[in-house]
Protein backbone atom coordinates (compact mmCIF):
# COMPACT_ATOMS: atom_id res chain seq x y z
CA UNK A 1 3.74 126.50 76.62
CA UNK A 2 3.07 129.37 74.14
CA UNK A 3 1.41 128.21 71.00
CA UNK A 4 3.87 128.90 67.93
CA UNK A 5 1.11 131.41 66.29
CA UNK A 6 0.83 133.28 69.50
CA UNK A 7 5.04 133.04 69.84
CA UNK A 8 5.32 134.57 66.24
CA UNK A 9 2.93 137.04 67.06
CA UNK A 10 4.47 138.53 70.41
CA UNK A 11 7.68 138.27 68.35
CA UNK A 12 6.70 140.58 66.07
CA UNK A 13 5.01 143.04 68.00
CA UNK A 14 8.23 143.26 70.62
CA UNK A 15 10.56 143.75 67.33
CA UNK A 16 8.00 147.00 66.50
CA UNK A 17 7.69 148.44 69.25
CA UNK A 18 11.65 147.76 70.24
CA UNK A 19 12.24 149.30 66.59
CA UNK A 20 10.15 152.32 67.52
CA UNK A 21 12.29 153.12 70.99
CA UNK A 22 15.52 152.28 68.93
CA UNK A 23 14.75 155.27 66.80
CA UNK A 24 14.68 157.59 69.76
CA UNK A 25 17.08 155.70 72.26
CA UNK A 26 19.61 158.70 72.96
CA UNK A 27 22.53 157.34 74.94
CA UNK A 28 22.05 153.79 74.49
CA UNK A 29 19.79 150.90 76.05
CA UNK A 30 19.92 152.73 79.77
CA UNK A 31 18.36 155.48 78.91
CA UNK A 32 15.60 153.99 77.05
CA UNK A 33 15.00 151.69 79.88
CA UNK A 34 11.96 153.71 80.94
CA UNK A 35 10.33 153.45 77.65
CA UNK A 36 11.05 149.68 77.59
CA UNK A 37 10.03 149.23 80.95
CA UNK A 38 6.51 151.23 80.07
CA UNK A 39 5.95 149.14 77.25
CA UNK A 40 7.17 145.68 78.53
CA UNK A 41 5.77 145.61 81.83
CA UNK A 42 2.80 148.51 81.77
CA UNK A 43 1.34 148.25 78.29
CA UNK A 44 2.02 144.49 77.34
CA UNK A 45 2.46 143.03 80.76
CA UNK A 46 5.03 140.63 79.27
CA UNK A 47 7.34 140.73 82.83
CA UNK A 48 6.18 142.10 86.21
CA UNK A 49 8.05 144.39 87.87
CA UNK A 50 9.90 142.26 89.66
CA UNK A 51 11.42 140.24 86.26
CA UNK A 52 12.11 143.44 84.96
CA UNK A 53 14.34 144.35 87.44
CA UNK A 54 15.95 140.81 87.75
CA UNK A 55 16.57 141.10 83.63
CA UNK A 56 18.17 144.61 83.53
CA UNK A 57 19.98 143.15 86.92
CA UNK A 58 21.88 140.11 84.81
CA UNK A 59 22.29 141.65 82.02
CA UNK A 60 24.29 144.58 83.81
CA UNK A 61 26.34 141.67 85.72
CA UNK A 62 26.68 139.52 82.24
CA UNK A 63 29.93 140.79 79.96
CA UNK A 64 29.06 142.03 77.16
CA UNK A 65 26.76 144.73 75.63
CA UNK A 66 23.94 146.53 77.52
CA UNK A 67 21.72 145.13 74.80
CA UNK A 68 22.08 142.11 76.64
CA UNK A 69 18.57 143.12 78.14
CA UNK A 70 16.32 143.25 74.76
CA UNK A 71 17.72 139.64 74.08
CA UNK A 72 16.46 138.78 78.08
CA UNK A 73 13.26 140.17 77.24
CA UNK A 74 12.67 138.56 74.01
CA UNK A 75 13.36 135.03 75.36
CA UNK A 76 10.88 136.01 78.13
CA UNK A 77 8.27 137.10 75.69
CA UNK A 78 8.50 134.17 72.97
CA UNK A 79 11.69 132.02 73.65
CA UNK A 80 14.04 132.12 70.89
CA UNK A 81 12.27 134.12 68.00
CA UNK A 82 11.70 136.89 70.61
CA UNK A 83 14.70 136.99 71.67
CA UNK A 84 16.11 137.34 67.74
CA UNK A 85 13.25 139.89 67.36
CA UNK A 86 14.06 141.68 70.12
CA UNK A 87 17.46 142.41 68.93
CA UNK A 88 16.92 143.17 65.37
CA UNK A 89 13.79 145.59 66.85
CA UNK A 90 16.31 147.76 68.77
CA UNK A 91 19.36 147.28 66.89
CA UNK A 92 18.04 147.32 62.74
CA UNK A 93 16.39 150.55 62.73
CA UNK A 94 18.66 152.98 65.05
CA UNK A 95 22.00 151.12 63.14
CA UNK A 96 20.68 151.97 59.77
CA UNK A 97 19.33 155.76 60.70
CA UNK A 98 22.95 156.52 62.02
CA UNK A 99 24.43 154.97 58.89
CA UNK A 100 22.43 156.99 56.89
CA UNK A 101 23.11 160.14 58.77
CA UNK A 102 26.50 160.13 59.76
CA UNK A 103 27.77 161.56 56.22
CA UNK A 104 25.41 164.89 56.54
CA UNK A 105 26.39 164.77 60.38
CA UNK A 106 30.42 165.39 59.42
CA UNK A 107 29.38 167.58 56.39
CA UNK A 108 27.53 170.09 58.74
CA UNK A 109 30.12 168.99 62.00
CA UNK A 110 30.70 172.98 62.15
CA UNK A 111 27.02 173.84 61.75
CA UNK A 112 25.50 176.16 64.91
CA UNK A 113 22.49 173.46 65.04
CA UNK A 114 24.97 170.71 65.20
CA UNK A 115 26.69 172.40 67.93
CA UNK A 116 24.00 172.67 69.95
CA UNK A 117 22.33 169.40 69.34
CA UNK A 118 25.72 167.78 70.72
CA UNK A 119 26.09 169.81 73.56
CA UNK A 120 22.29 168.66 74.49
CA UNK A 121 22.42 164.92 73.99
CA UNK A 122 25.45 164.48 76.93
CA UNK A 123 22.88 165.94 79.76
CA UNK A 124 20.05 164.59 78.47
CA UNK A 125 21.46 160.81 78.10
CA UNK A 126 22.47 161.73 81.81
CA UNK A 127 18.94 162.11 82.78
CA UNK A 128 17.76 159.51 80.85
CA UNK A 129 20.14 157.25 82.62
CA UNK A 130 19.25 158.40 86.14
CA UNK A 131 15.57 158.19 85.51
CA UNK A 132 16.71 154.44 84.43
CA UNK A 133 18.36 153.61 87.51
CA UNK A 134 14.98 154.89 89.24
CA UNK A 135 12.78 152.54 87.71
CA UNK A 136 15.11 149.64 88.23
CA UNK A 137 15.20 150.62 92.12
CA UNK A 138 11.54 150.90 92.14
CA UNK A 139 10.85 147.84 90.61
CA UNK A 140 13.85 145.74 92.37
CA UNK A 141 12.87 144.35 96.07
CA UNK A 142 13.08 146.98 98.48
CA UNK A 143 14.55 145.99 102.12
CA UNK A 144 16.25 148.56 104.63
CA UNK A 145 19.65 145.76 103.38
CA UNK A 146 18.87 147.19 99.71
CA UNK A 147 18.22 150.76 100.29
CA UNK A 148 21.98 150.78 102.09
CA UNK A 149 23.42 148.82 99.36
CA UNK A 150 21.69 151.18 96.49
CA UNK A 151 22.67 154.10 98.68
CA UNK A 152 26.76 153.14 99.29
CA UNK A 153 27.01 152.02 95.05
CA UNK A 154 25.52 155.27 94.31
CA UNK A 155 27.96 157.66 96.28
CA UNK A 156 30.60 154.93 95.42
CA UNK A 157 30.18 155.59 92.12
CA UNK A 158 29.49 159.03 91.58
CA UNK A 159 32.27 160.60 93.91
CA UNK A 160 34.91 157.69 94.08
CA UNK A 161 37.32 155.79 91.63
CA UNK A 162 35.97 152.74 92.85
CA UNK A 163 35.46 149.93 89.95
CA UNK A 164 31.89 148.95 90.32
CA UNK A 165 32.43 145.19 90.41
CA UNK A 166 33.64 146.11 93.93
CA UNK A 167 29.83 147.19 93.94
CA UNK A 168 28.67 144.36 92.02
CA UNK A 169 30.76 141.67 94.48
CA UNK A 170 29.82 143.79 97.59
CA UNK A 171 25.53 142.95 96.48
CA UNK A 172 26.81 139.41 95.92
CA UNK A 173 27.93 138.78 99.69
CA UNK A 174 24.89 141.03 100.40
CA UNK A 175 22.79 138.59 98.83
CA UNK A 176 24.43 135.36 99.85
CA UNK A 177 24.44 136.46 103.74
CA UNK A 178 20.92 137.21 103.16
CA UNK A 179 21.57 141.30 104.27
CA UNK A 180 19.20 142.17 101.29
């Protein structure tokens, strides 16, 4: 049991440094998985690998928001406060720096620099994403079952109309029959 000081205190420093990827998050929560990931489980050793993995896992499978994952992470780090101070961290300051933007973003919508800013942010959310779905392999446990399973959602999903809770439901019997 965490002693309310120390739960405060991991509270707070989750909602800055969440507030600090927020800022730079292009693409959404995927693609600033690495930069959580560094910070949760290298810098702050708040999850291992392993619970990383597992948290980006459910909330992927959970409906709802991809931001599912800073609330998972903030309940891991200091139960209910972190979870609240996880979301405000990643949601607050990236929220208010688009509302404050998004007037002189239309007014300059024709601008060359605004152009070409646009056209960069689709490829680079792309990799951000990929590099993402990396980490999560890497930290995730790897059997011969899982590398087969990571393999066939992959091509399933990049070259096929497949829904991918056809992927998520083919892991589940995966799981259950104990293939992974």
């Amino acid at each position: 049991e965490m002693a309310d000081g120390m739960m405060w205190d991991s509270a707070w420093q989750l909602m800055v440094e969440l507030a600090q990827i927020s800022l730079f998050a292009v693409g959404g929560a995927t693609s600033a998985l690495p930069d959580i990931h560094r910070r949760v489980v290298e810098l702050n050793g708040w999850a291992t690998e392993t619970q990383f993995a597992e948290m980006v896992g459910l909330s992927q499978a959970a409906p709802g928001p991809n931001m599912l994952l800073v609330s998972l992470i903030g309940w891991k780090v200091a139960e209910l406060p972190g979870a609240v101070a996880a979301f405000v961290g990643m949601c607050g300051p990236s929220s208010m720096l688009v509302f404050c933007l998004s007037g002189v973003w239309e007014q300059f919508r024709d601008a060359r620099w605004n152009k070409a800013l646009t056209a960069a942010l689709g490829p680079t959310s792309i990799g951000l994403t990929l590099a993402s779905g990396y980490l999560v392999t890497m930290g995730a446990s790897i059997s011969v079952g899982a590398v087969v399973l990571i393999a066939l959602t992959a091509v399933a999903t990049l070259f096929t109309k497949l829904h991918p809770l056809w992927c998520v439901a083919l892991g589940a019997v995966a799981g259950l029959f104990g293939w992974i």
